[in-house]
C-alpha atoms as a PDB file:
ATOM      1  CA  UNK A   1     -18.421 -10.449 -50.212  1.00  0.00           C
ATOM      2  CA  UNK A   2     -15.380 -12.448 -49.617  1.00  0.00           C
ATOM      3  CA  UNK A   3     -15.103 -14.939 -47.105  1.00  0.00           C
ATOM      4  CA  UNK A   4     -11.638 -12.939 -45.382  1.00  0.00           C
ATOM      5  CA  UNK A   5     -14.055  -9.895 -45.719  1.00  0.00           C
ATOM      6  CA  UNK A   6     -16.845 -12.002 -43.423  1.00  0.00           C
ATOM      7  CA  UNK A   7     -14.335 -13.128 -41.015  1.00  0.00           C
ATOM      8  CA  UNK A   8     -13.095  -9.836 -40.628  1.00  0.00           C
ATOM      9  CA  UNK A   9     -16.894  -8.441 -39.797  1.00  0.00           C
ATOM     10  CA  UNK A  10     -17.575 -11.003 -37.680  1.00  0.00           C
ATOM     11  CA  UNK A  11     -14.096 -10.428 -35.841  1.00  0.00           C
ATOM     12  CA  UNK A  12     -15.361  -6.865 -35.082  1.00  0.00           C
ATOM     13  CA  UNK A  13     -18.192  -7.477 -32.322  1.00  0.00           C
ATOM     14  CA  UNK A  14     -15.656  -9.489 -30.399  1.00  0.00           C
ATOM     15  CA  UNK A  15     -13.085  -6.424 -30.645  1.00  0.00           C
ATOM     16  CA  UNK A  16     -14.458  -4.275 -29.270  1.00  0.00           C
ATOM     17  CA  UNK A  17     -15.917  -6.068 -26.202  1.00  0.00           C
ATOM     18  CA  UNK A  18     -12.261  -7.216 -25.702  1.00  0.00           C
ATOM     19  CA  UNK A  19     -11.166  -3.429 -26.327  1.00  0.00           C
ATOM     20  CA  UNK A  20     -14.046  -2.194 -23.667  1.00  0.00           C
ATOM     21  CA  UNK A  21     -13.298  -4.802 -21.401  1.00  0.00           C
ATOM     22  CA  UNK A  22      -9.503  -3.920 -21.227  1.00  0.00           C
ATOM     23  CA  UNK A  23     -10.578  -0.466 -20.738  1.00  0.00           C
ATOM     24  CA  UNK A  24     -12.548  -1.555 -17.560  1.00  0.00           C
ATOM     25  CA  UNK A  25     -10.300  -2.915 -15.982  1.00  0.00           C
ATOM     26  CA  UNK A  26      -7.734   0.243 -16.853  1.00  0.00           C
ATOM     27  CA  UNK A  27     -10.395   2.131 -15.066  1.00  0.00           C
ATOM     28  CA  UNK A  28     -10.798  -0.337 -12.397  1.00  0.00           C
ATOM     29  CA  UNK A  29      -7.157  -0.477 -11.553  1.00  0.00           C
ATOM     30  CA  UNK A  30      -6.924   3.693 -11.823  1.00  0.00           C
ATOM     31  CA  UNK A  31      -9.545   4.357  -9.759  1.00  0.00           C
ATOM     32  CA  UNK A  32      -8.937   1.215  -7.088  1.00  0.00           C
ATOM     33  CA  UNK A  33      -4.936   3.032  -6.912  1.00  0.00           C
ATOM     34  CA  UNK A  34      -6.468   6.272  -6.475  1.00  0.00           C
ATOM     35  CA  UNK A  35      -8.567   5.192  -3.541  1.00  0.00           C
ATOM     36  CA  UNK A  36      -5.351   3.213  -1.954  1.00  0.00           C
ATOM     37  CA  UNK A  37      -3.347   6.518  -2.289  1.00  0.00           C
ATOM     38  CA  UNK A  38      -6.136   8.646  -0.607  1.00  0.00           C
ATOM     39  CA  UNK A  39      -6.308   5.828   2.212  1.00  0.00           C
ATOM     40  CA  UNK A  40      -2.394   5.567   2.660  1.00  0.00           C
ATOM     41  CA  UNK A  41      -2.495   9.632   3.022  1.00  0.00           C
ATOM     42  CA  UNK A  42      -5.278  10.013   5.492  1.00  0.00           C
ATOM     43  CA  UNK A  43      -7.228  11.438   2.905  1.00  0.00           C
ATOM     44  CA  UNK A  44     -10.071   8.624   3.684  1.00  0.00           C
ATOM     45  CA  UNK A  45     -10.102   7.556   7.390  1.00  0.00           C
ATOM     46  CA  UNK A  46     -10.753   3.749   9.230  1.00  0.00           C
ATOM     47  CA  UNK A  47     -14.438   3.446   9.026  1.00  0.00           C
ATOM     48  CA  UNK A  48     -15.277   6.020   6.244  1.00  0.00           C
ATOM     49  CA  UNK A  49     -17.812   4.678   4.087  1.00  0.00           C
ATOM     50  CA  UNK A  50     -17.124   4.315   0.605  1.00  0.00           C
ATOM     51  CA  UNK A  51     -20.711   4.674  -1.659  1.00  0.00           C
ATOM     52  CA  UNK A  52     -21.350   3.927  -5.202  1.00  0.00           C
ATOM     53  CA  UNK A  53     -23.053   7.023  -6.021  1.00  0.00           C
ATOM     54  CA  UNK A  54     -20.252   8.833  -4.874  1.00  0.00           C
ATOM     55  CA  UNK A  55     -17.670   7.240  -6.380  1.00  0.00           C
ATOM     56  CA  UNK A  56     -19.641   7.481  -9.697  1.00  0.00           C
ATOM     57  CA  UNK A  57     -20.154  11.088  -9.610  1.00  0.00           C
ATOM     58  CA  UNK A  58     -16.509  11.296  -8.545  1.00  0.00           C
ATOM     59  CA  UNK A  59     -14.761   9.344 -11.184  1.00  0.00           C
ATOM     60  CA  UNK A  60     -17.533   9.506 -13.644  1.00  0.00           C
ATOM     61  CA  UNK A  61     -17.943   5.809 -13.203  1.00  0.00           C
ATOM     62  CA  UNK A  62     -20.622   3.249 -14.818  1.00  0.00           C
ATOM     63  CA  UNK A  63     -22.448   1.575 -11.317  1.00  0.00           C
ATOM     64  CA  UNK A  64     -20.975  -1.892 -12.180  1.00  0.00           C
ATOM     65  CA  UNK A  65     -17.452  -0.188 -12.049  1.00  0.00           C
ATOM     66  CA  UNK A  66     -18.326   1.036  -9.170  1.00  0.00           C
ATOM     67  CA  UNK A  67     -18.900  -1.998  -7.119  1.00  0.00           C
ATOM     68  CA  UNK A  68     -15.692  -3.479  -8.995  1.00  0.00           C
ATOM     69  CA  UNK A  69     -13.501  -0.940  -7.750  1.00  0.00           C
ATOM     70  CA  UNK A  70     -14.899  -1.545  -4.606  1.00  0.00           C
ATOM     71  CA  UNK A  71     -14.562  -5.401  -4.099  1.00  0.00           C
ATOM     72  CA  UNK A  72     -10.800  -4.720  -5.812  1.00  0.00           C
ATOM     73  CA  UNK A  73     -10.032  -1.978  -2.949  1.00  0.00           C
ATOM     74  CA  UNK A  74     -11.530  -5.095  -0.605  1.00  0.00           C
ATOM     75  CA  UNK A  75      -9.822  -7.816  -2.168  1.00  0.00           C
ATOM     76  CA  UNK A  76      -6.936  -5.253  -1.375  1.00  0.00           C
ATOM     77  CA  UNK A  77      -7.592  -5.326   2.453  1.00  0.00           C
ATOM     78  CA  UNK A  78      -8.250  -1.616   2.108  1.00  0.00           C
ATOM     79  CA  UNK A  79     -12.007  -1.981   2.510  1.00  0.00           C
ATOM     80  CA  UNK A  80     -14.490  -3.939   4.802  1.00  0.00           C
ATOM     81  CA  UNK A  81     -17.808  -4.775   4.071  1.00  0.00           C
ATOM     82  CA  UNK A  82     -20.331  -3.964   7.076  1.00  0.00           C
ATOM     83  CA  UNK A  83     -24.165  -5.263   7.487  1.00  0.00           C
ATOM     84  CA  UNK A  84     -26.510  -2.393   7.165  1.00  0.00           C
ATOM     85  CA  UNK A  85     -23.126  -0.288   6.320  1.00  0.00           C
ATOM     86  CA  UNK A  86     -21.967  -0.900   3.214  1.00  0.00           C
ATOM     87  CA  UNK A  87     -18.175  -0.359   2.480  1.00  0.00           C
ATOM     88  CA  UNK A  88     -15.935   1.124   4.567  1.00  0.00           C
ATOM     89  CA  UNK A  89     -12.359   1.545   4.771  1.00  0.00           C
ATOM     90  CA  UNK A  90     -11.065  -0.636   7.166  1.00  0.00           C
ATOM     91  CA  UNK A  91      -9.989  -0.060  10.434  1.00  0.00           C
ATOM     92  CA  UNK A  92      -8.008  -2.274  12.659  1.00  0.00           C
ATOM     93  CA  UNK A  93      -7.807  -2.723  16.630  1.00  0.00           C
ATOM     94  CA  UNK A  94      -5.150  -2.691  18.410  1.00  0.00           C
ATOM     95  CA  UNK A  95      -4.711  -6.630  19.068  1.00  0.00           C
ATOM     96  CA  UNK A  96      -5.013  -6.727  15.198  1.00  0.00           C
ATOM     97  CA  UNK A  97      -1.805  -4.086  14.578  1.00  0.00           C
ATOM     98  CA  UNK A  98       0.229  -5.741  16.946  1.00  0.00           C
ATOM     99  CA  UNK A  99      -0.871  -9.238  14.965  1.00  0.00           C
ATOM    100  CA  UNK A 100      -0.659  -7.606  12.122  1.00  0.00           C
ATOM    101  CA  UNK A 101       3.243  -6.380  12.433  1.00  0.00           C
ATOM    102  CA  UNK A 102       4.570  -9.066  13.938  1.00  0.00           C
ATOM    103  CA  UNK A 103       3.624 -11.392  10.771  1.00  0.00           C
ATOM    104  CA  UNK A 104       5.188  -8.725   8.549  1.00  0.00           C
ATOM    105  CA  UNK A 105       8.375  -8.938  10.913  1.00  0.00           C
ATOM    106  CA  UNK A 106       9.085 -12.155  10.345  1.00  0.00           C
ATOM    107  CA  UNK A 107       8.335 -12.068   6.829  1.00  0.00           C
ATOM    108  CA  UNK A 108      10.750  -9.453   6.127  1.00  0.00           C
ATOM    109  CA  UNK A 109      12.903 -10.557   8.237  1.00  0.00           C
ATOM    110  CA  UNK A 110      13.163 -13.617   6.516  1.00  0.00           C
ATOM    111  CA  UNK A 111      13.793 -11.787   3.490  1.00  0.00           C
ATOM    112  CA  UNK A 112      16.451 -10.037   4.474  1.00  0.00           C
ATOM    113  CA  UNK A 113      18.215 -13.298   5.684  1.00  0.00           C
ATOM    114  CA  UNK A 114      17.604 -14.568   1.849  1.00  0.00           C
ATOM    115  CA  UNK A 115      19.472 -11.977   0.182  1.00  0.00           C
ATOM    116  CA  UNK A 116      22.796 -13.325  -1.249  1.00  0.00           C
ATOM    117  CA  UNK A 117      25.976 -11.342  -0.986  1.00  0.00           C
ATOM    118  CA  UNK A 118      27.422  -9.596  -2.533  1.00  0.00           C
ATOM    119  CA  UNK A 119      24.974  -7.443  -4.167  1.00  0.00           C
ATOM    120  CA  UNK A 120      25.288  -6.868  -7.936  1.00  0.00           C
ATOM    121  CA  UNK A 121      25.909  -3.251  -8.633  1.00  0.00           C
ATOM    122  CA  UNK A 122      23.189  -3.186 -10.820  1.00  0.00           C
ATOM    123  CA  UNK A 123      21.009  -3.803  -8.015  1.00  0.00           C
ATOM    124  CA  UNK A 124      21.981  -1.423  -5.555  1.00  0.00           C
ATOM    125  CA  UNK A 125      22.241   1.277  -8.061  1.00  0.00           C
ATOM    126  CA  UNK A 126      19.013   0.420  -9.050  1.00  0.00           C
ATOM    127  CA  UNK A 127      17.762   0.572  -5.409  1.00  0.00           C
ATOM    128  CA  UNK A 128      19.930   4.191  -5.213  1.00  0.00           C
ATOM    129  CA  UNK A 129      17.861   5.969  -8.183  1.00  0.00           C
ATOM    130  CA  UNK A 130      14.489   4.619  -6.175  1.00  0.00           C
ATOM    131  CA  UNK A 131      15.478   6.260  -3.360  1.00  0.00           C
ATOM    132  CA  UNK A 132      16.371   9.589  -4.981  1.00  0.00           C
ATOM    133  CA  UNK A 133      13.139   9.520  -6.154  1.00  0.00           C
ATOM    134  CA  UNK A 134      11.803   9.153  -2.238  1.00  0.00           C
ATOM    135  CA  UNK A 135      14.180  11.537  -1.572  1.00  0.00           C
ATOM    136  CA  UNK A 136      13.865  14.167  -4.136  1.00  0.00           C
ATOM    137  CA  UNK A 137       9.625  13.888  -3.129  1.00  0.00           C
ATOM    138  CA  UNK A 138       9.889  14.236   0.742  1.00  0.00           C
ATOM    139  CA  UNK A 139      11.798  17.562  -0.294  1.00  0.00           C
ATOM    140  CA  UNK A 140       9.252  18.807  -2.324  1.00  0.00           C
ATOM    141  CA  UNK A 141       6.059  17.510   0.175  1.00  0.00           C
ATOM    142  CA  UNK A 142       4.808  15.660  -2.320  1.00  0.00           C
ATOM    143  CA  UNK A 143       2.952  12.592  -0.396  1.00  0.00           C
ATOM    144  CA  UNK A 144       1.947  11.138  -3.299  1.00  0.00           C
ATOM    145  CA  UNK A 145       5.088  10.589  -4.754  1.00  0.00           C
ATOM    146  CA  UNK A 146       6.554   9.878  -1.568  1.00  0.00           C
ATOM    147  CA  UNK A 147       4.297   7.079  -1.139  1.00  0.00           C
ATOM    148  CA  UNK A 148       4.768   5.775  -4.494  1.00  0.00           C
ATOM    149  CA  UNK A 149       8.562   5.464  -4.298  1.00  0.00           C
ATOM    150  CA  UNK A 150       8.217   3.836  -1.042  1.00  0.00           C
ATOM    151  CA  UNK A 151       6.412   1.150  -2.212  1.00  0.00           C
ATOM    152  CA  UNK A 152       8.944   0.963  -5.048  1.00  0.00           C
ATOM    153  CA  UNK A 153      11.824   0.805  -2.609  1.00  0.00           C
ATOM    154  CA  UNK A 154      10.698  -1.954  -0.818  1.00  0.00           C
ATOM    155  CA  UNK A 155       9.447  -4.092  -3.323  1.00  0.00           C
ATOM    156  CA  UNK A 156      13.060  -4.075  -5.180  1.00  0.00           C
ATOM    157  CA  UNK A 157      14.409  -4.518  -1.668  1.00  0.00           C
ATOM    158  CA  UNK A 158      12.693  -7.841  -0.581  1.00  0.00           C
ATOM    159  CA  UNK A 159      12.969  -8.711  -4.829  1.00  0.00           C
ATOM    160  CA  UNK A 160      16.524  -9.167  -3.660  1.00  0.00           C
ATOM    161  CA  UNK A 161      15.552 -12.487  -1.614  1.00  0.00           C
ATOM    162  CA  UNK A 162      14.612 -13.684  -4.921  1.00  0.00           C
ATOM    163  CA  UNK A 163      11.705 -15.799  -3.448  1.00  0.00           C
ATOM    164  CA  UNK A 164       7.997 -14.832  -5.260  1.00  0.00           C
ATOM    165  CA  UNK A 165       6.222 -16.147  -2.604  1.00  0.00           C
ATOM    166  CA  UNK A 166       7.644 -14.410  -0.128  1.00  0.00           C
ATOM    167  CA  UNK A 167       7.824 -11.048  -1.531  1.00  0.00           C
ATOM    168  CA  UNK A 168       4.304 -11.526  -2.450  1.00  0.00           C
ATOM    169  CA  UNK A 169       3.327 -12.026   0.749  1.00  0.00           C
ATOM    170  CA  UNK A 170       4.977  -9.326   2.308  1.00  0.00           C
ATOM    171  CA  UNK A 171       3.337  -6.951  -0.331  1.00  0.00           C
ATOM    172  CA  UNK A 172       0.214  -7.824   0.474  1.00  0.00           C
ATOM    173  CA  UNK A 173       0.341  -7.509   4.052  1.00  0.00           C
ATOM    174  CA  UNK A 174       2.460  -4.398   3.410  1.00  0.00           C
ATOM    175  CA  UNK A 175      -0.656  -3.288   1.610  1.00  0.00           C
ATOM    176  CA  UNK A 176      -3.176  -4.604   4.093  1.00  0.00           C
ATOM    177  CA  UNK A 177      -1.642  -1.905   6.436  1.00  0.00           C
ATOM    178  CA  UNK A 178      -2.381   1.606   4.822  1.00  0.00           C
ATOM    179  CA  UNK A 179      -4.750   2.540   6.951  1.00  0.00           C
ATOM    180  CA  UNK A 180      -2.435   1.964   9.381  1.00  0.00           C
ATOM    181  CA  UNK A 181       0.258   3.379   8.308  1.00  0.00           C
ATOM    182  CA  UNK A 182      -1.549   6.564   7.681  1.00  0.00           C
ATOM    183  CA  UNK A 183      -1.584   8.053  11.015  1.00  0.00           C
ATOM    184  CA  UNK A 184       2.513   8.765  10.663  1.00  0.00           C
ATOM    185  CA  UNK A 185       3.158   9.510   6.902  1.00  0.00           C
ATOM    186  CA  UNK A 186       2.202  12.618   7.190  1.00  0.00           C
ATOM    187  CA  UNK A 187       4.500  13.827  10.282  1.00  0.00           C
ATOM    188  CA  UNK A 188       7.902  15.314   8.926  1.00  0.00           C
ATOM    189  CA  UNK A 189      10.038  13.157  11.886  1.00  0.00           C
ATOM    190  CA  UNK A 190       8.985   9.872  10.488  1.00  0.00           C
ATOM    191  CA  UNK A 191       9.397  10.390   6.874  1.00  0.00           C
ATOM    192  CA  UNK A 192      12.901  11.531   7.899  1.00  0.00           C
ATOM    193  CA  UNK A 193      13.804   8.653   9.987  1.00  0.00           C
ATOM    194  CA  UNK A 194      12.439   6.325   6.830  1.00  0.00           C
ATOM    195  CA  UNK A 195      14.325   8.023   4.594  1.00  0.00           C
ATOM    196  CA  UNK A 196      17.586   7.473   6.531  1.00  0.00           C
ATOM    197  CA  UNK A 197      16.855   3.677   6.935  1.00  0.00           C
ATOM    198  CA  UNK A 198      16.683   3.050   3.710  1.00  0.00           C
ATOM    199  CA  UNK A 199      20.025   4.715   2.851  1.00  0.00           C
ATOM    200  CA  UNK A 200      20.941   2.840   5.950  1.00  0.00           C
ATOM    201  CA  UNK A 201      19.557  -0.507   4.246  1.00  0.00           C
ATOM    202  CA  UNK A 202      21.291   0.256   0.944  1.00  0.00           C
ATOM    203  CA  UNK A 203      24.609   0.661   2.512  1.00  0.00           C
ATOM    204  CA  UNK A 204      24.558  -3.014   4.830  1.00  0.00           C
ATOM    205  CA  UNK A 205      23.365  -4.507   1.525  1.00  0.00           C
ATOM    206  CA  UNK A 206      26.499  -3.038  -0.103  1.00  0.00           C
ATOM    207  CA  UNK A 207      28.694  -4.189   2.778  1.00  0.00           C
ATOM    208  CA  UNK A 208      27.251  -7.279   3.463  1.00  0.00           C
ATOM    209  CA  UNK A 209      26.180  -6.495   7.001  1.00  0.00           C
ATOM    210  CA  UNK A 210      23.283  -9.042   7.334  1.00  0.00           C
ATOM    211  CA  UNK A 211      22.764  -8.497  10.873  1.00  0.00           C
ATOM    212  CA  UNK A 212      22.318  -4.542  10.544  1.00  0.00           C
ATOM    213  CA  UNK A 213      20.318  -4.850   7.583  1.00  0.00           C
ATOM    214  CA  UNK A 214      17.549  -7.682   9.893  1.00  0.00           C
ATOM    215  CA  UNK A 215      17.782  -5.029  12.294  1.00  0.00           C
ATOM    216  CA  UNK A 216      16.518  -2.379  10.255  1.00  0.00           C
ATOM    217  CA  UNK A 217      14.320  -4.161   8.456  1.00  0.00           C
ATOM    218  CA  UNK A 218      12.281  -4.431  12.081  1.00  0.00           C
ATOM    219  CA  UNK A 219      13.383  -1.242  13.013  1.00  0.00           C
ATOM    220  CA  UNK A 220      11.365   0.691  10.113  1.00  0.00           C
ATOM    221  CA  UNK A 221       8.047  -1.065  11.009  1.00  0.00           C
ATOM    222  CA  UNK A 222       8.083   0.150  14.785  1.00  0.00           C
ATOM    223  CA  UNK A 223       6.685   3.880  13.888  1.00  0.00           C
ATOM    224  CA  UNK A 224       3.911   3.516  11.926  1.00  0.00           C
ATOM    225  CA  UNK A 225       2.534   0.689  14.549  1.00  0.00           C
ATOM    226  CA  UNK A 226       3.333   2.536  17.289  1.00  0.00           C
ATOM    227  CA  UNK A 227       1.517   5.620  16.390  1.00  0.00           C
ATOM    228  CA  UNK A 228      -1.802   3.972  14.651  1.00  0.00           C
ATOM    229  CA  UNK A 229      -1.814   2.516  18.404  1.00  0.00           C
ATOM    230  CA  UNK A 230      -1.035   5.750  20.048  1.00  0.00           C
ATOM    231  CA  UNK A 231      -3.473   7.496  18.365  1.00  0.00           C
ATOM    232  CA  UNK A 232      -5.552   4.592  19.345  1.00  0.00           C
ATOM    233  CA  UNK A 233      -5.123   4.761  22.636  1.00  0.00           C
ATOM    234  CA  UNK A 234      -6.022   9.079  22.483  1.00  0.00           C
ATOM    235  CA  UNK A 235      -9.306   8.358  20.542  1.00  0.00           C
ATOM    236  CA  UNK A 236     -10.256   5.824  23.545  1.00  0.00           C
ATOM    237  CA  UNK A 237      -9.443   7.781  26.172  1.00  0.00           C
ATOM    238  CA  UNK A 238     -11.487  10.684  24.935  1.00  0.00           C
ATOM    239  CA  UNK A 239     -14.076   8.432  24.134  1.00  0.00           C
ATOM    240  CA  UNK A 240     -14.308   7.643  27.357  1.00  0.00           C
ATOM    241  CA  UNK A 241     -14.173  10.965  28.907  1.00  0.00           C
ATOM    242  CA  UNK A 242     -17.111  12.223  27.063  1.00  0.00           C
ATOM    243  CA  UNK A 243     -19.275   9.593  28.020  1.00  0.00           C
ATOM    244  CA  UNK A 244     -18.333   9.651  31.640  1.00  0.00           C
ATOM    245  CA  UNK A 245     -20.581  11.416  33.819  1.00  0.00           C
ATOM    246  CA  UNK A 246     -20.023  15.092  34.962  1.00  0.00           C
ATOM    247  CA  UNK A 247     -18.886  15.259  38.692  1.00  0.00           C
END
């Protein structure tokens, strides 16, 4: 046997683990953006535990996937882990949402005073076919797609302040918020109003108006707070109720 023949059999082992390995993490990443679309869409609710057995039968997952997809969807900020619990998708109180919010205002904030004007048309038109995407999916109901092209929109949005750091950071809080943000994304009125700020957005990015496009830019994270904490405030109140004493 030659020696390029040898090489080439030794080669093989380490092929394929690369190969399975890369498919692993394929799976991983499916299955991790799966679980953050079902926790976006209320699908999975603050404080739902998450199991391995589950998501194995689920996904047809190997265990060891399992728990990677798990400490992905926590390395996310999706998931918590709890003693005697396990993982569960995480919930927030309301000290934490306001805390929460008020970092990602002045984050994005920030990056909308970064943007330089004028826009490129490339840009904006770019940021135009995104939205008729968003739009095109709140027509047809479809949440998933809605959410998708959300996330889209924004991230070319702050891209425009051409800082990494910053846009990194605001997609990861952005993320760390799902749960949060779940409460509204479902109601008709709020998908509307989002949809009109960002055509609202694309327009003071085309005319320069920094000040209206700051203003927005807080503007559009007042719902989804507002009604994780309103909601909040319901699930307290009948919590107390029921555990008050009968008169």
């Amino acid at each position: 046997m030659s020696n390029a023949a040898k090489s080439r059999l030794s080669d093989a082992p380490a092929a394929k683990a690369v190969e399975r390995d890369r498919n692993i993490d394929e799976t991983m990443r499916s299955v991790s953006d799966e679980l953050e679309e079902q926790i976006v869409l209320g699908v999975l609710h603050p404080r739902e535990r998450l199991v391995e057995d589950d998501l194995c039968e689920r996904f047809n997952l190997k265990r060891h996937v399992a728990r990677q997809v798990l400490a992905e969807v926590e390395r996310r900020g999706l998931v918590e882990r709890r003693k005697n619990i396990g993982a569960v998708v995480k919930s927030y109180t309301p000290r934490e949402v306001t805390e929460l919010y008020a970092l990602r205002e002045l984050l994005e904030a920030d990056a909308a005073r970064r943007i330089v004007f004028p826009v490129s048309g490339d840009a904006l038109d770019a940021l135009e076919a995104i939205q008729a995407e968003h739009d095109e999916a709140a027509e047809a109901g479809d949440l998933r797609r809605v959410f998708r092209a959300n996330m889209a929109f924004h991230h070319a949005f702050f891209a425009l302040s051409e800082s990494q750091v910053l846009t990194e950071a605001i997609r990861e809080y952005e993320r760390r918020t799902h749960a949060i943000r779940s409460v509204s994304i479902v109601f008709p009125q709020y998908l509307e109003k989002a949809r009109a700020e960002h055509h609202q957005m694309i327009e003071a990015l085309r005319t320069g108006d920094r000040e209206s496009l700051i203003k927005l830019c807080r503007e559009h994270l007042v719902p989804s707070r507002d009604a994780y904490l309103e909601a909040h405030h319901r699930r307290s109140v009948g919590y107390a109720a029921q555990k008050s004493p009968a008169e």
